[in-house]
PDB file of N, CA and C in Angstrom:
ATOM      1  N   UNK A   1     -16.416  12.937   1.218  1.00  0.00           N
ATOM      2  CA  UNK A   1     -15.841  11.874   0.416  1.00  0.00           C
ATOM      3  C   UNK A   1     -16.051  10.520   1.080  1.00  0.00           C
ATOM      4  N   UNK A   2     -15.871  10.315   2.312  1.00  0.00           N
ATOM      5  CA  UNK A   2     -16.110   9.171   2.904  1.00  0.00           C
ATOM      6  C   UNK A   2     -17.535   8.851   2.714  1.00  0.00           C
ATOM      7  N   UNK A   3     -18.441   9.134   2.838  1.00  0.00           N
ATOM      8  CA  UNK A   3     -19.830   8.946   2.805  1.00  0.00           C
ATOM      9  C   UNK A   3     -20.267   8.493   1.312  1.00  0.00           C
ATOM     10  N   UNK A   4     -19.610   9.299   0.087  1.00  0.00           N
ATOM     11  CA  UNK A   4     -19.708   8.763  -1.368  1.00  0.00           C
ATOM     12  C   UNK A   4     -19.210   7.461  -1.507  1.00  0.00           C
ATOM     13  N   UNK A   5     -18.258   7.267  -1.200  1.00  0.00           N
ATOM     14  CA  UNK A   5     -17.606   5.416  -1.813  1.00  0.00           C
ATOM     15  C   UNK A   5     -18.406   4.609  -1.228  1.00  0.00           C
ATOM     16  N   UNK A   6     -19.128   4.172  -0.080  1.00  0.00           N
ATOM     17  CA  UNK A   6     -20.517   3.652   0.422  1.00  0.00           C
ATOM     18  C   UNK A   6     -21.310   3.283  -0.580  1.00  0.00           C
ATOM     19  N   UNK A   7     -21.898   4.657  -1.058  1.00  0.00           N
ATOM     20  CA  UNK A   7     -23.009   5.282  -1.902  1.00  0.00           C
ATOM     21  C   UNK A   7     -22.884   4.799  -3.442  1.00  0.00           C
ATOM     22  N   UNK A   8     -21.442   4.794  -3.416  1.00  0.00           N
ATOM     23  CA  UNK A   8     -20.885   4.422  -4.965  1.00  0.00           C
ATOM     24  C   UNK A   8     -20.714   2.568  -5.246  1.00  0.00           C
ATOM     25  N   UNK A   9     -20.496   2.376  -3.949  1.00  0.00           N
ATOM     26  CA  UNK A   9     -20.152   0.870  -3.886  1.00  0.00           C
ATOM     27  C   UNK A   9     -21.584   0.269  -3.849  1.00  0.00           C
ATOM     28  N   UNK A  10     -22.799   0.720  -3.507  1.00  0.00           N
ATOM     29  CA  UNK A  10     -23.897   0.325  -2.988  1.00  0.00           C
ATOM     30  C   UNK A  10     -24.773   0.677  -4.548  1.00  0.00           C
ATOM     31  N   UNK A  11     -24.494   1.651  -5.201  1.00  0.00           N
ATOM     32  CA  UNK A  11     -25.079   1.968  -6.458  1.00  0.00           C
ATOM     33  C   UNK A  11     -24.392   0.720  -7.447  1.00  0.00           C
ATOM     34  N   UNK A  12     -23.307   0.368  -7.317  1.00  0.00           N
ATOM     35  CA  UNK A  12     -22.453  -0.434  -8.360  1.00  0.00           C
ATOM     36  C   UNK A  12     -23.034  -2.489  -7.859  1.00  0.00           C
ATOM     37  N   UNK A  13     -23.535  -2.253  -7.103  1.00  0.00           N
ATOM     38  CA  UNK A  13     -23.852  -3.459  -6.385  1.00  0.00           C
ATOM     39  C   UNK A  13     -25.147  -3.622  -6.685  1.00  0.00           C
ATOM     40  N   UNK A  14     -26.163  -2.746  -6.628  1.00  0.00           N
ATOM     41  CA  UNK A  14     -27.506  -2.852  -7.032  1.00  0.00           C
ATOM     42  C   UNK A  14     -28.167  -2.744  -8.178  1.00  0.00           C
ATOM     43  N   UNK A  15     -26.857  -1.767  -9.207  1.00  0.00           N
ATOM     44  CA  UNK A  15     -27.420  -2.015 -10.578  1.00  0.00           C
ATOM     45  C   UNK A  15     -26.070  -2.053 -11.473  1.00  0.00           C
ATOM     46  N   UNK A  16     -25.200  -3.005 -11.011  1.00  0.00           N
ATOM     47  CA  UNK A  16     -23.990  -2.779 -11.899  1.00  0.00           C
ATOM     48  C   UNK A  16     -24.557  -4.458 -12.415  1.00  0.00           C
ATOM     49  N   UNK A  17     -25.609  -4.827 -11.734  1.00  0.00           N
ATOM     50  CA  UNK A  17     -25.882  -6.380 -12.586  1.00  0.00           C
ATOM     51  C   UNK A  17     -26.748  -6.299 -14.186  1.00  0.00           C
ATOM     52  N   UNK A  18     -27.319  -4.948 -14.529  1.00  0.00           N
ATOM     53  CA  UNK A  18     -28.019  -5.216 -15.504  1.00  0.00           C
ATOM     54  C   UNK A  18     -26.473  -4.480 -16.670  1.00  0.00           C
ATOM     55  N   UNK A  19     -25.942  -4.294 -16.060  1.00  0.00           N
ATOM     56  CA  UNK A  19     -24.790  -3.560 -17.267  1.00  0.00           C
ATOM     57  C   UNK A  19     -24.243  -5.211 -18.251  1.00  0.00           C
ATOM     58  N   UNK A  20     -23.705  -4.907 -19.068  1.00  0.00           N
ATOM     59  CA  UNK A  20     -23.221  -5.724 -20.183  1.00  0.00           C
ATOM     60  C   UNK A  20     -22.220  -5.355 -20.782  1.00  0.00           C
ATOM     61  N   UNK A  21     -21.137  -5.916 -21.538  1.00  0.00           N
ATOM     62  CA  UNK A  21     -19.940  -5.502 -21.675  1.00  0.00           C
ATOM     63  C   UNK A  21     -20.797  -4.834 -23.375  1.00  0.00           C
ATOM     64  N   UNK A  22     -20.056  -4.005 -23.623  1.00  0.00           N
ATOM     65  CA  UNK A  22     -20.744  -2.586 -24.992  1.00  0.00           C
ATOM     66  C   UNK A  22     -21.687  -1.766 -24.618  1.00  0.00           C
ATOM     67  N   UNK A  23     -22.324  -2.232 -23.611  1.00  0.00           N
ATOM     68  CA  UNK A  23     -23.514  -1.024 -22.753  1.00  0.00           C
ATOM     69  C   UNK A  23     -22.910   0.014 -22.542  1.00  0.00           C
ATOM     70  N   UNK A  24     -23.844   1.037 -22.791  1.00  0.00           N
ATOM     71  CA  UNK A  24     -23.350   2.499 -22.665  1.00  0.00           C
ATOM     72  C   UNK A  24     -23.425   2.601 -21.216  1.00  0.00           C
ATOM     73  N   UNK A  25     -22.173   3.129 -20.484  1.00  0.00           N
ATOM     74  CA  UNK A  25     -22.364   3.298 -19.119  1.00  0.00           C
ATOM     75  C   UNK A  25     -23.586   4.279 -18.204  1.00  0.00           C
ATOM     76  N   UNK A  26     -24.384   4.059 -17.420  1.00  0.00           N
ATOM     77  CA  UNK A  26     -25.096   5.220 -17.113  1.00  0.00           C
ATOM     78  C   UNK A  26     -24.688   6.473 -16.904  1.00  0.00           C
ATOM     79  N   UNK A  27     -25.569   8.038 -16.766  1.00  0.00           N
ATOM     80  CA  UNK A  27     -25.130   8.701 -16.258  1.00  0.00           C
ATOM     81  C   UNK A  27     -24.750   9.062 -14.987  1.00  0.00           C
ATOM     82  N   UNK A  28     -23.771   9.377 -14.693  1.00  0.00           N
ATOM     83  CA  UNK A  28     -23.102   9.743 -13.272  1.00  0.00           C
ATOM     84  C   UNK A  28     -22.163  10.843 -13.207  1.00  0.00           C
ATOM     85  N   UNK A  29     -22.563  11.350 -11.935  1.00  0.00           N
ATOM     86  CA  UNK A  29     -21.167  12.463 -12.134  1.00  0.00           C
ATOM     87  C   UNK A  29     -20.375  12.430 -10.703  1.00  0.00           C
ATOM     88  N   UNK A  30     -18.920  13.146 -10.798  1.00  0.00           N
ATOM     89  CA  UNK A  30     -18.359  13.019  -9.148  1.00  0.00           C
ATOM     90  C   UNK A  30     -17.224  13.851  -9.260  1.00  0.00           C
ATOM     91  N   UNK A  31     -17.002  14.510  -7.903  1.00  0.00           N
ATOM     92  CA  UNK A  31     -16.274  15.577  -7.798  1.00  0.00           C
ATOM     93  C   UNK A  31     -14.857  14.599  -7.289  1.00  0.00           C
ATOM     94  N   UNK A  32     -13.695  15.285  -8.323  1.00  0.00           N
ATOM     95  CA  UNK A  32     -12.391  15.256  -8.020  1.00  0.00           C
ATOM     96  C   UNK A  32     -11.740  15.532  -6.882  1.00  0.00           C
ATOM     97  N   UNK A  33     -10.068  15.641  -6.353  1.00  0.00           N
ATOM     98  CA  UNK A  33      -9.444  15.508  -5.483  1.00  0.00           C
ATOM     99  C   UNK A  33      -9.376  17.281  -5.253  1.00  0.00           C
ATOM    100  N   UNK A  34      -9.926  18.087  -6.114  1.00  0.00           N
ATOM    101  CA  UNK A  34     -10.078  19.455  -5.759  1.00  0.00           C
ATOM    102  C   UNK A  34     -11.568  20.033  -5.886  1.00  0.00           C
ATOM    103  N   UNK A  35     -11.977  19.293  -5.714  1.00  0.00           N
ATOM    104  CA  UNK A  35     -14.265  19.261  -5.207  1.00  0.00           C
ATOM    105  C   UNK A  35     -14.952  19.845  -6.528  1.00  0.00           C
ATOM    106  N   UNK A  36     -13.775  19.596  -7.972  1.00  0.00           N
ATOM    107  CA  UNK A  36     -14.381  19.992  -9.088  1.00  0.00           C
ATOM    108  C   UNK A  36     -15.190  19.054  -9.671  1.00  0.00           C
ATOM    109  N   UNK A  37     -16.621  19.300 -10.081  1.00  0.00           N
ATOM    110  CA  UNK A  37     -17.331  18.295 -10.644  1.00  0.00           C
ATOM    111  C   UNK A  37     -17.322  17.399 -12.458  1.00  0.00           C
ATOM    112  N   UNK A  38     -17.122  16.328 -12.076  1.00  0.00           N
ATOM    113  CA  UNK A  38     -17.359  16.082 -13.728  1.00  0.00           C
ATOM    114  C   UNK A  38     -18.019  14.992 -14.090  1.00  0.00           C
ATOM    115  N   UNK A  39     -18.693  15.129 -15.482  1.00  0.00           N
ATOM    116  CA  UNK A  39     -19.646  14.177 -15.198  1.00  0.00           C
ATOM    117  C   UNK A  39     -19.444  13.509 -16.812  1.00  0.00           C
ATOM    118  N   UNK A  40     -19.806  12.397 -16.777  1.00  0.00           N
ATOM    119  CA  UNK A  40     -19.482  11.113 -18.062  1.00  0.00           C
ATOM    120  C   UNK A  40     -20.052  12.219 -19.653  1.00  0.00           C
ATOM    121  N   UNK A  41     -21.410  12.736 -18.843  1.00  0.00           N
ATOM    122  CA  UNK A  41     -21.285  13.022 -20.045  1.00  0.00           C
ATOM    123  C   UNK A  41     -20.128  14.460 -20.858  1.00  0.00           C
ATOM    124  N   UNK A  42     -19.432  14.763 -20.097  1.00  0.00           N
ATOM    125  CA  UNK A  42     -18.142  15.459 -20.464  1.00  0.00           C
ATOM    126  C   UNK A  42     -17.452  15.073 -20.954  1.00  0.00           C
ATOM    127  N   UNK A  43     -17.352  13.634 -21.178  1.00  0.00           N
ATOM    128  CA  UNK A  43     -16.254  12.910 -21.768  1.00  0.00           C
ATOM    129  C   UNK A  43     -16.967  12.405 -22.773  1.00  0.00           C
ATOM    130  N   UNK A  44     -18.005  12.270 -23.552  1.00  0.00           N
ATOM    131  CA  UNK A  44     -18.735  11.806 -24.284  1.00  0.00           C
ATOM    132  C   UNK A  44     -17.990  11.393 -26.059  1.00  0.00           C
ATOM    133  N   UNK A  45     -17.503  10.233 -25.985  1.00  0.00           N
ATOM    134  CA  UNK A  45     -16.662   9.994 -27.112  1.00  0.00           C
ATOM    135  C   UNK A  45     -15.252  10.070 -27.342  1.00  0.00           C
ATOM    136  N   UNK A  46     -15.143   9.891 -25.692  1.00  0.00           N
ATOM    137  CA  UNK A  46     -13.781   9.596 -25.403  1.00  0.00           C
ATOM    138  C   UNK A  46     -13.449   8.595 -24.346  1.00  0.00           C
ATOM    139  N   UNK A  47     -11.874   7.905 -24.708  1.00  0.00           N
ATOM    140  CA  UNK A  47     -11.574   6.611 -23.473  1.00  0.00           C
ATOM    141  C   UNK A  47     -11.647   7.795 -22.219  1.00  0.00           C
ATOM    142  N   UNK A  48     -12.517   6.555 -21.051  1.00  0.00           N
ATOM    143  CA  UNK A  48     -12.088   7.116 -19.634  1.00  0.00           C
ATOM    144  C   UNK A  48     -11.670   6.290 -18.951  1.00  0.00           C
ATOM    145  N   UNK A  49     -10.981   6.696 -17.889  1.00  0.00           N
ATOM    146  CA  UNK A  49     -10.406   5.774 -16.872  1.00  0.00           C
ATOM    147  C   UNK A  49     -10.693   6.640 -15.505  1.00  0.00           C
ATOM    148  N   UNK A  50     -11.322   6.063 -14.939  1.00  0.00           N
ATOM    149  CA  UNK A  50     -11.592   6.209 -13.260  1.00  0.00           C
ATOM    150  C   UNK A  50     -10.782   5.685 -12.277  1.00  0.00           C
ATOM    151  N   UNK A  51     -10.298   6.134 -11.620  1.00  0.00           N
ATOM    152  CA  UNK A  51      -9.308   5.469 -10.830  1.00  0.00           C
ATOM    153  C   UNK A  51      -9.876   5.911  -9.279  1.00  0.00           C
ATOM    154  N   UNK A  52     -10.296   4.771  -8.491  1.00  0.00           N
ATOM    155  CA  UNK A  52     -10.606   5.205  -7.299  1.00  0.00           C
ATOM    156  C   UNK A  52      -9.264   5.026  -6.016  1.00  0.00           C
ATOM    157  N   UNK A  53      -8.721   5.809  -5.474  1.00  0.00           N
ATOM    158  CA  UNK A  53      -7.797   5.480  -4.511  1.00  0.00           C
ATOM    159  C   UNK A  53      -8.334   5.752  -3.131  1.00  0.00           C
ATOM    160  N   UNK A  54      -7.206   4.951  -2.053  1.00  0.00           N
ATOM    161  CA  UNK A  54      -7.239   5.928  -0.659  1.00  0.00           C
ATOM    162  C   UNK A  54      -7.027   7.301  -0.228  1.00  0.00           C
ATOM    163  N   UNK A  55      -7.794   7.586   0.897  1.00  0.00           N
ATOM    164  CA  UNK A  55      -6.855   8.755   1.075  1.00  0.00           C
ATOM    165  C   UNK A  55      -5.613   8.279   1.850  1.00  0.00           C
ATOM    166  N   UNK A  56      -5.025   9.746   1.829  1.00  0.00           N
ATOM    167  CA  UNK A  56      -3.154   9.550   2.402  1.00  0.00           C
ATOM    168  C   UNK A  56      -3.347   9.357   4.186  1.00  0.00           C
ATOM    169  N   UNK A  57      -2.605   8.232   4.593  1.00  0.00           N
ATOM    170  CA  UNK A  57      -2.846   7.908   6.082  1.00  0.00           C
ATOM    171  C   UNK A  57      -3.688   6.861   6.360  1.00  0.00           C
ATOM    172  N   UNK A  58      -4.625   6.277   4.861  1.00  0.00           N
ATOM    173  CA  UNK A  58      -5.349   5.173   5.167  1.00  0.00           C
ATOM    174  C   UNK A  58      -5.123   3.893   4.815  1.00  0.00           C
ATOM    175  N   UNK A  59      -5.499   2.873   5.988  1.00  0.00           N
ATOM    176  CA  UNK A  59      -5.249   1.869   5.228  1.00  0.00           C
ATOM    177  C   UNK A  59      -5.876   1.393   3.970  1.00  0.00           C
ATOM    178  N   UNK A  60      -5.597   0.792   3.248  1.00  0.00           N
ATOM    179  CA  UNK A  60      -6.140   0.159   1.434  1.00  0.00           C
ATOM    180  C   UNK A  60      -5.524   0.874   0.883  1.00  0.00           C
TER     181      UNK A  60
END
């Protein structure tokens, strides 16, 4: 998990500039707080909300 938010912050930085507000978000997928995978297109035609947190003991 530590090594993904890097990866995620560095993907969102290098191409979160061609996105546009009504753009279909790209595909991506990422494993939950129990290493289950899910991916956008699972949710396909529905609101999502991503919520990125700390882990417990860290600072942010």
């Amino acid at each position: 998990m530590k090594n993904l938010i890097p990866l995620v912050l560095l993907n969102m930085f290098l191409f979160g500039t061609s996105l546009r507000i009504g753009n279909p978000a790209p595909h991506f997928s990422l494993k939950d707080q129990d290493g289950k995978l899910h991916q956008l297109d699972d949710y396909k035609d529905k609101k999502l909300v991503i919520y990125f947190f700390p882990k417990a003991g860290t600072p942010g």
